[in-house]
C-alpha atoms as a PDB file:
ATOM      1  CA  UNK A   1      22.987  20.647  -3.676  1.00  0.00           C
ATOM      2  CA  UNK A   2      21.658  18.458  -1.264  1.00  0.00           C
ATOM      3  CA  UNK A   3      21.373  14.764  -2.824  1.00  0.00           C
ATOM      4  CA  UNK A   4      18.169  14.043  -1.159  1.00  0.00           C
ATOM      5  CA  UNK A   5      15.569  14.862  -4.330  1.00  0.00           C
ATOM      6  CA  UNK A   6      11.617  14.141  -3.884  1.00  0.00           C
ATOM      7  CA  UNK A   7      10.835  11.368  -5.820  1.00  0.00           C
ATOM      8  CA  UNK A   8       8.380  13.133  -8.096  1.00  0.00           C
ATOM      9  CA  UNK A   9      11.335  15.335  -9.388  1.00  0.00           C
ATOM     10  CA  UNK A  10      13.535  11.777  -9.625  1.00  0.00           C
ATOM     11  CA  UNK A  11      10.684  10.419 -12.293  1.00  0.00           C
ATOM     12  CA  UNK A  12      10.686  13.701 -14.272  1.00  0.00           C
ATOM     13  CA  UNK A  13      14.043  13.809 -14.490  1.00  0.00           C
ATOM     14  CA  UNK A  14      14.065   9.701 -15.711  1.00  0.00           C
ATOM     15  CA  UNK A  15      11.850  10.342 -18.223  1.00  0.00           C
ATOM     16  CA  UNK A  16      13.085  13.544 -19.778  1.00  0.00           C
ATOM     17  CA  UNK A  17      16.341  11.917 -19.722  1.00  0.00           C
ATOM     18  CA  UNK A  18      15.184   8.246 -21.605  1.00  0.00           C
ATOM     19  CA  UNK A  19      12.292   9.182 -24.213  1.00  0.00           C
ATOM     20  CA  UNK A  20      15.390   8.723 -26.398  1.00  0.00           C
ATOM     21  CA  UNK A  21      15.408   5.372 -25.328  1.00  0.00           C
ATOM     22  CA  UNK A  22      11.875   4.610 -25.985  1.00  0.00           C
ATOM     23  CA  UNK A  23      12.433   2.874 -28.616  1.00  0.00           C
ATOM     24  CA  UNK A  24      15.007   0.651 -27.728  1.00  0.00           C
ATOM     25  CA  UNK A  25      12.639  -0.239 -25.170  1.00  0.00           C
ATOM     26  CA  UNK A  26       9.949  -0.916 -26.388  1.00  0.00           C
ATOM     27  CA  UNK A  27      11.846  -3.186 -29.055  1.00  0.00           C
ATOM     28  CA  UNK A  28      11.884  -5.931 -26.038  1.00  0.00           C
ATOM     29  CA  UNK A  29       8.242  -6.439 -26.937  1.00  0.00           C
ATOM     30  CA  UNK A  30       7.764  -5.717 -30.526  1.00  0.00           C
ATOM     31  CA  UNK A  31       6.316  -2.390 -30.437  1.00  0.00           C
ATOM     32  CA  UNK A  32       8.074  -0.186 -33.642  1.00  0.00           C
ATOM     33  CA  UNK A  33       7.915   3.204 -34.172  1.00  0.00           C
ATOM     34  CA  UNK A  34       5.885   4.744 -31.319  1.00  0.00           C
ATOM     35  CA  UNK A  35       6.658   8.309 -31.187  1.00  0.00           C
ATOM     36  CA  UNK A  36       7.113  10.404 -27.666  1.00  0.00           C
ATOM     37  CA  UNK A  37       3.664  11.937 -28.086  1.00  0.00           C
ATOM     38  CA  UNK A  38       2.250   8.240 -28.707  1.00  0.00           C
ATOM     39  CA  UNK A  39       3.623   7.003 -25.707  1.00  0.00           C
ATOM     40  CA  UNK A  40       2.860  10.748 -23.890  1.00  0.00           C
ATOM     41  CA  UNK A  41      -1.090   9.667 -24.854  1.00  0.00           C
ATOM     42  CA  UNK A  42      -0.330   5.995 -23.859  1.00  0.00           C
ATOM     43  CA  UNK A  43       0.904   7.428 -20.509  1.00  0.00           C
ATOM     44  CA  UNK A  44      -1.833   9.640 -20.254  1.00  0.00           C
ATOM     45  CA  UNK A  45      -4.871   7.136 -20.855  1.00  0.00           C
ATOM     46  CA  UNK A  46      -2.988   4.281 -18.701  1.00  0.00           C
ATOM     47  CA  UNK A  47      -2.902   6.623 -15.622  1.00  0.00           C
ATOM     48  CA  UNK A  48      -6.141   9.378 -15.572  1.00  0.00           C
ATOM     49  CA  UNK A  49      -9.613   7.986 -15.021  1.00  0.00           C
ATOM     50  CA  UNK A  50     -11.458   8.145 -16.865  1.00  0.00           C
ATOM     51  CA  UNK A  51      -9.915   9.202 -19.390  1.00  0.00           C
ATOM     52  CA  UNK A  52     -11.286  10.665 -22.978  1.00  0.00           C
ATOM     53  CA  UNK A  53     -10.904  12.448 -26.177  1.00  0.00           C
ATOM     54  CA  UNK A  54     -11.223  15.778 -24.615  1.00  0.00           C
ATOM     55  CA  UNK A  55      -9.727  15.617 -21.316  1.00  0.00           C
ATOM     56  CA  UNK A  56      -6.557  14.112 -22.732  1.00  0.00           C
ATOM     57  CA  UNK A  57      -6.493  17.472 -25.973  1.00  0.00           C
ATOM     58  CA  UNK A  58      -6.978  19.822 -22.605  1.00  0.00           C
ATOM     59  CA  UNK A  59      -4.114  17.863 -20.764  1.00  0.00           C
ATOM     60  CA  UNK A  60      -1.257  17.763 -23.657  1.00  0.00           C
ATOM     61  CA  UNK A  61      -2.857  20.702 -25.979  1.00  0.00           C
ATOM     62  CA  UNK A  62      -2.282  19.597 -29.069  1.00  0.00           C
ATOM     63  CA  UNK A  63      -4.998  20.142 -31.643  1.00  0.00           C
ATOM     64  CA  UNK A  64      -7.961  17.584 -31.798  1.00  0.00           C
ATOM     65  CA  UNK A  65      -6.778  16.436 -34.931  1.00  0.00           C
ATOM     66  CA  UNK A  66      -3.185  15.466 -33.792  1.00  0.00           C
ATOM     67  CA  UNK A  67      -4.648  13.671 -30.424  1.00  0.00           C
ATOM     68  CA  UNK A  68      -7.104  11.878 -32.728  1.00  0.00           C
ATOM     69  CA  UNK A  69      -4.773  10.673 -35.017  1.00  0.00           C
ATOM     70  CA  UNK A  70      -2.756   9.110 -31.934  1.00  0.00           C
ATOM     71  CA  UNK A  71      -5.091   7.699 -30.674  1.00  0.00           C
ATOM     72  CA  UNK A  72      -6.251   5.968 -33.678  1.00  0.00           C
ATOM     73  CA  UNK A  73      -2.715   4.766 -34.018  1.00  0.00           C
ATOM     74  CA  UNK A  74      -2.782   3.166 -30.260  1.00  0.00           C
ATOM     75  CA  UNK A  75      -5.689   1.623 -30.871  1.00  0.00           C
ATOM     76  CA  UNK A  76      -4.812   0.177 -34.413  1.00  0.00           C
ATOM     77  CA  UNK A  77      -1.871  -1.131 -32.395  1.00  0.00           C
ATOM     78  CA  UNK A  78      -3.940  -2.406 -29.846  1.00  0.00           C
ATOM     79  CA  UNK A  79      -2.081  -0.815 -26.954  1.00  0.00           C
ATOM     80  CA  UNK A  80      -5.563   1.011 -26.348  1.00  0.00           C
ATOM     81  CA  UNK A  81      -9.412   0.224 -26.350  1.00  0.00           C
ATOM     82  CA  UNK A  82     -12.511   2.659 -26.947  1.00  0.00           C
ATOM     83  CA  UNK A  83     -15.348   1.821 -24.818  1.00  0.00           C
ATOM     84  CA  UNK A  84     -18.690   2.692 -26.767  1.00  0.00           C
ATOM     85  CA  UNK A  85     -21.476   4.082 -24.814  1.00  0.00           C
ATOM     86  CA  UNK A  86     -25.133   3.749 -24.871  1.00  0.00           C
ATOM     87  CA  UNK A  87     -25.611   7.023 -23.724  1.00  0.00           C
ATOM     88  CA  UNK A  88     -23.020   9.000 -25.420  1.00  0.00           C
ATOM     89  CA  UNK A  89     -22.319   8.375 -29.429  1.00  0.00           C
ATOM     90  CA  UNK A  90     -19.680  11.716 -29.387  1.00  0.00           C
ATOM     91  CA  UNK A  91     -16.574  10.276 -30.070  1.00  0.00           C
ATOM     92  CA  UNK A  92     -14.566  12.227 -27.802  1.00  0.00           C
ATOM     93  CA  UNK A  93     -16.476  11.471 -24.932  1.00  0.00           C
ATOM     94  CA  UNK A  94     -15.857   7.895 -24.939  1.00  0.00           C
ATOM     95  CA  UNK A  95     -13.816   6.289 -22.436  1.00  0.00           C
ATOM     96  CA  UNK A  96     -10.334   5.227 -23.595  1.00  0.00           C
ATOM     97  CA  UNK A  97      -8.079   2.621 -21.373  1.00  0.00           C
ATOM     98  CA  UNK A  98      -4.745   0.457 -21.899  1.00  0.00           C
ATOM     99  CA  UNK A  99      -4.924  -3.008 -23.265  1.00  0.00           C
ATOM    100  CA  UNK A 100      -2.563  -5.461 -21.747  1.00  0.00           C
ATOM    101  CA  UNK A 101      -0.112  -4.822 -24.090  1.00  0.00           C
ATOM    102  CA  UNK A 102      -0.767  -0.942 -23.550  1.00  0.00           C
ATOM    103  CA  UNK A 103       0.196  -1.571 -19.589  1.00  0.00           C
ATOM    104  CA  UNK A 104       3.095  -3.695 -20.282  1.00  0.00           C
ATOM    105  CA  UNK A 105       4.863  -0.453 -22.367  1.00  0.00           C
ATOM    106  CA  UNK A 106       3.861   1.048 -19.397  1.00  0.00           C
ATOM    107  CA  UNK A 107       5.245  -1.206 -16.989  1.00  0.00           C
ATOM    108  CA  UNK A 108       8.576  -1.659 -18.830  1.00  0.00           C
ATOM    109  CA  UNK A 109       9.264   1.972 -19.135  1.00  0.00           C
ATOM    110  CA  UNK A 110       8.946   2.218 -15.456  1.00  0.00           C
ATOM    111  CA  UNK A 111      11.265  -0.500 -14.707  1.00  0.00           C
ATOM    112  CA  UNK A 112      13.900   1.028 -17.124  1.00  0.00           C
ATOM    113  CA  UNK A 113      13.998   4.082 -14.866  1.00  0.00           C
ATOM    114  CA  UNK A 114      13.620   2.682 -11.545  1.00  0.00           C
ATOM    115  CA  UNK A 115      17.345   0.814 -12.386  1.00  0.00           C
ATOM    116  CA  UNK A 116      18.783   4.040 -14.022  1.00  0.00           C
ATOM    117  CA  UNK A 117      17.671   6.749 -12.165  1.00  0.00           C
ATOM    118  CA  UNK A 118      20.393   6.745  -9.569  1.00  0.00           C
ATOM    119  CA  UNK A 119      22.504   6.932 -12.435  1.00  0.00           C
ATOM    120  CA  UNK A 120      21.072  10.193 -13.689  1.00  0.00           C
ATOM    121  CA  UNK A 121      20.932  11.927 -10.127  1.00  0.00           C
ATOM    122  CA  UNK A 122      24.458  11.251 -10.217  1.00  0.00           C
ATOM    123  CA  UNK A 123      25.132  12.276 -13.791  1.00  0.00           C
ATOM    124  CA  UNK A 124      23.983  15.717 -13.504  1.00  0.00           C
ATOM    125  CA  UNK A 125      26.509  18.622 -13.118  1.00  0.00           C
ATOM    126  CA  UNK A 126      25.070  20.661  -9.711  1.00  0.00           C
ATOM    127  CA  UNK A 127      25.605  23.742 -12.269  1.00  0.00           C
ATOM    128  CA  UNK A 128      23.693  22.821 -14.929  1.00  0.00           C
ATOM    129  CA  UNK A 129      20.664  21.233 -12.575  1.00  0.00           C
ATOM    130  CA  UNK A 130      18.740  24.366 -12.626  1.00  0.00           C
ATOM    131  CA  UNK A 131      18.337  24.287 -16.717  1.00  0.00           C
ATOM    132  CA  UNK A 132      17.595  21.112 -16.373  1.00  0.00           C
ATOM    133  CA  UNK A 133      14.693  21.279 -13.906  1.00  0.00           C
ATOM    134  CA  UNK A 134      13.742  24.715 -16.422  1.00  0.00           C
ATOM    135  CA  UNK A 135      13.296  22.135 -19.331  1.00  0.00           C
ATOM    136  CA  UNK A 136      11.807  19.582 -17.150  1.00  0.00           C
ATOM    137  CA  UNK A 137       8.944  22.021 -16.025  1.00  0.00           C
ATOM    138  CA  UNK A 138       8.282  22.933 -19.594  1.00  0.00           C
ATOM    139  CA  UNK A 139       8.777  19.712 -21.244  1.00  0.00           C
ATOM    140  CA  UNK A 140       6.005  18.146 -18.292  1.00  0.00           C
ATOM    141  CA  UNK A 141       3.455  21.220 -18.102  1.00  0.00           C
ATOM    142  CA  UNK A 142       0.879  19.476 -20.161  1.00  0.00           C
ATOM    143  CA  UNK A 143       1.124  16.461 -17.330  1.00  0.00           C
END
């Protein structure tokens, strides 16, 4: 297979390859216990504008209820702020966006990749590629 891989399919394959390493992470700056969809919402919010309740349930689809929940959890965490309104009191229309600290998990997971990813190219078996780009597609098709 020709080595030379679009760097689109260089990030999917990073991060299908290190949410496992989330945590570890994320440890570098005190964040415990954020789950893959918690950081998949994080992700979400930090880089769709403007982002919301109910673009961000059509984007992942997972039930209101679940999203909600996250989202609660970011922002009881402070890694995300609701922005009330004057015009709009419905919930999920209100604009969500990263804190400082929410950008920095951001930022760090990035970095993590950038320095591992030629690492991963390298580690993957031309044979098994195509399975992996199969659970890539799937794993991603809410992005």
């Amino acid at each position: 297979m020709d080595k030379l891989i679009s760097q689109e399919l260089l990030n999917l394959i990073v991060n299908f390859n290190n949410l496992k390493y989330l945590n570890k992470i994320l440890k570098q700056i005190d964040i415990k216990d954020i789950s893959s969809k918690e950081f998949q919402i994080l992700y979400l919010i930090s880089n769709y504008e403007p982002c919301n309740l109910t673009k961000i349930s059509e984007i992942v689809q997972y039930p209101n209820s679940t999203v909600c929940r996250i989202i609660d959890k970011l922002n009881e965490a402070k890694l995300i702020k609701k922005h009330d309104s004057k015009n709009n009191s419905d919930r999920r229309k209100k604009k969500l966006s990263p804190t400082e600290k929410g950008e920095k998990i951001i930022n760090i997971f990035i970095k993590q990749h950038i320095k591992i990813s030629t690492f991963i190219v390298g580690d993957i078996p031309n044979q098994n590629l195509a399975l992996v780009l199969e659970k890539l597609k799937k794993f991603f098709s809410h992005f």
